[in-house]
C-alpha atoms as a PDB file:
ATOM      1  CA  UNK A   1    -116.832  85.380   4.927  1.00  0.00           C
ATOM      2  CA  UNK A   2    -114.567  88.102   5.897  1.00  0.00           C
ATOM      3  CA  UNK A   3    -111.246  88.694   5.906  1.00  0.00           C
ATOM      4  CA  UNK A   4    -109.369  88.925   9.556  1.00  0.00           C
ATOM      5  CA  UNK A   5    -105.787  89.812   9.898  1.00  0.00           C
ATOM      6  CA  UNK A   6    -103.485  87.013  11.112  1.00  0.00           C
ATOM      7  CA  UNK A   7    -102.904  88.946  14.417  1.00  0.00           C
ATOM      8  CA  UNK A   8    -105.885  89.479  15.001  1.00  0.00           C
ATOM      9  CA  UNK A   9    -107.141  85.939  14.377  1.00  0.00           C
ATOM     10  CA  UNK A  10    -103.962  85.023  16.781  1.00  0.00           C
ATOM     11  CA  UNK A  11    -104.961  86.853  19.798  1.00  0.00           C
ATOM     12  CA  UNK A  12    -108.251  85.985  19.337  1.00  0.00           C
ATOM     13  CA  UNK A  13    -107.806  82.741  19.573  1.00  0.00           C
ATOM     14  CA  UNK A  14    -105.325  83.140  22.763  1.00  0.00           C
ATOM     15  CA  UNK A  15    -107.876  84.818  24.634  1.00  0.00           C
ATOM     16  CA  UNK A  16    -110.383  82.141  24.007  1.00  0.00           C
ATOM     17  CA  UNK A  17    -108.631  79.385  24.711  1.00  0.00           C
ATOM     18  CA  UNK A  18    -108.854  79.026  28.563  1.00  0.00           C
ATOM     19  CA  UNK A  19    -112.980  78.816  27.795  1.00  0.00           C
ATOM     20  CA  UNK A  20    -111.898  75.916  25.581  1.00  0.00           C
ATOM     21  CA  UNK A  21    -111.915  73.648  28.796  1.00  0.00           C
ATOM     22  CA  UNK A  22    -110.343  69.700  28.428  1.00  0.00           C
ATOM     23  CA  UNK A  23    -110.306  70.095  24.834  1.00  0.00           C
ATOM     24  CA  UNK A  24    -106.291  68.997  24.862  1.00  0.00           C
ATOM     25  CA  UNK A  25    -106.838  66.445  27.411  1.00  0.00           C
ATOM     26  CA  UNK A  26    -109.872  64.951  25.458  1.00  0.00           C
ATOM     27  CA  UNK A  27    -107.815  64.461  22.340  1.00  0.00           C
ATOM     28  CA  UNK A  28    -104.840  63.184  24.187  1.00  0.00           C
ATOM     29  CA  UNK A  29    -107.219  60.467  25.569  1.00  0.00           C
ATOM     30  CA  UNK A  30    -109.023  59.962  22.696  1.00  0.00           C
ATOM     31  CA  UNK A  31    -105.657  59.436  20.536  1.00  0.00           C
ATOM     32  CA  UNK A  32    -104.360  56.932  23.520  1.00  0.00           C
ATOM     33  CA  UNK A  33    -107.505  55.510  22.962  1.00  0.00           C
ATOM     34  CA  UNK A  34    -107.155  54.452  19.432  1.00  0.00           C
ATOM     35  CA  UNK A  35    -103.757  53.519  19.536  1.00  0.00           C
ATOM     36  CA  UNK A  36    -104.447  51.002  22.601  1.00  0.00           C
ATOM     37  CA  UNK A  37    -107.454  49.434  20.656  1.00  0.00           C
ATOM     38  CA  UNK A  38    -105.291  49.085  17.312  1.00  0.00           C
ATOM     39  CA  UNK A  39    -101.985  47.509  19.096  1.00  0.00           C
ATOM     40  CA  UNK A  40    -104.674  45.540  21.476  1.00  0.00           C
ATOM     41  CA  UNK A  41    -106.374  44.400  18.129  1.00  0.00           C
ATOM     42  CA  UNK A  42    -103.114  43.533  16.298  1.00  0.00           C
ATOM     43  CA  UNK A  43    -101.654  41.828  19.789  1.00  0.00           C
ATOM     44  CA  UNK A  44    -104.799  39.231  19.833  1.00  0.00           C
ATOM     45  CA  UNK A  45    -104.767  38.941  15.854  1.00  0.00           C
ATOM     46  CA  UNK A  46    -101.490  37.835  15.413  1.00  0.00           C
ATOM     47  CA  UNK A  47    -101.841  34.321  16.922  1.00  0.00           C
ATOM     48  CA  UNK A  48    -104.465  33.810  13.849  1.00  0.00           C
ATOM     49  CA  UNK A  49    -101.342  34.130  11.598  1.00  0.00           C
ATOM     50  CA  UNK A  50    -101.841  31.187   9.475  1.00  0.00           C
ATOM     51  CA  UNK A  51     -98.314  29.238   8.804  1.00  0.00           C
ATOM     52  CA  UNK A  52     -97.748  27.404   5.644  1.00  0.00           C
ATOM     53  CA  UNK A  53     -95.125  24.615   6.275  1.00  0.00           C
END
């Protein structure tokens, strides 16, 4: 493994990012994804709260 300077490593990574594609967009909807399942999962649990009168 070599080493690379941090500006190089920088600009490197600028110039490949428009070749990247929906990369952000995918992880934005995968992330909305999660959280919707987890507060749709703990919105249908909670009526199975049991109550001890």
């Amino acid at each position: 493994m070599e080493h690379i300077p941090a500006a190089a490593w920088l600009t490197e990574a600028a110039s490949a990012a428009p070749q990247h594609g929906a990369g952000n967009l995918l992880r934005i909807v995968l992330v909305v994804m999660v959280l919707g399942c987890a507060l749709t999962a703990w919105f249908l649990l909670r009526g199975y709260k049991q109550k001890d009168d």
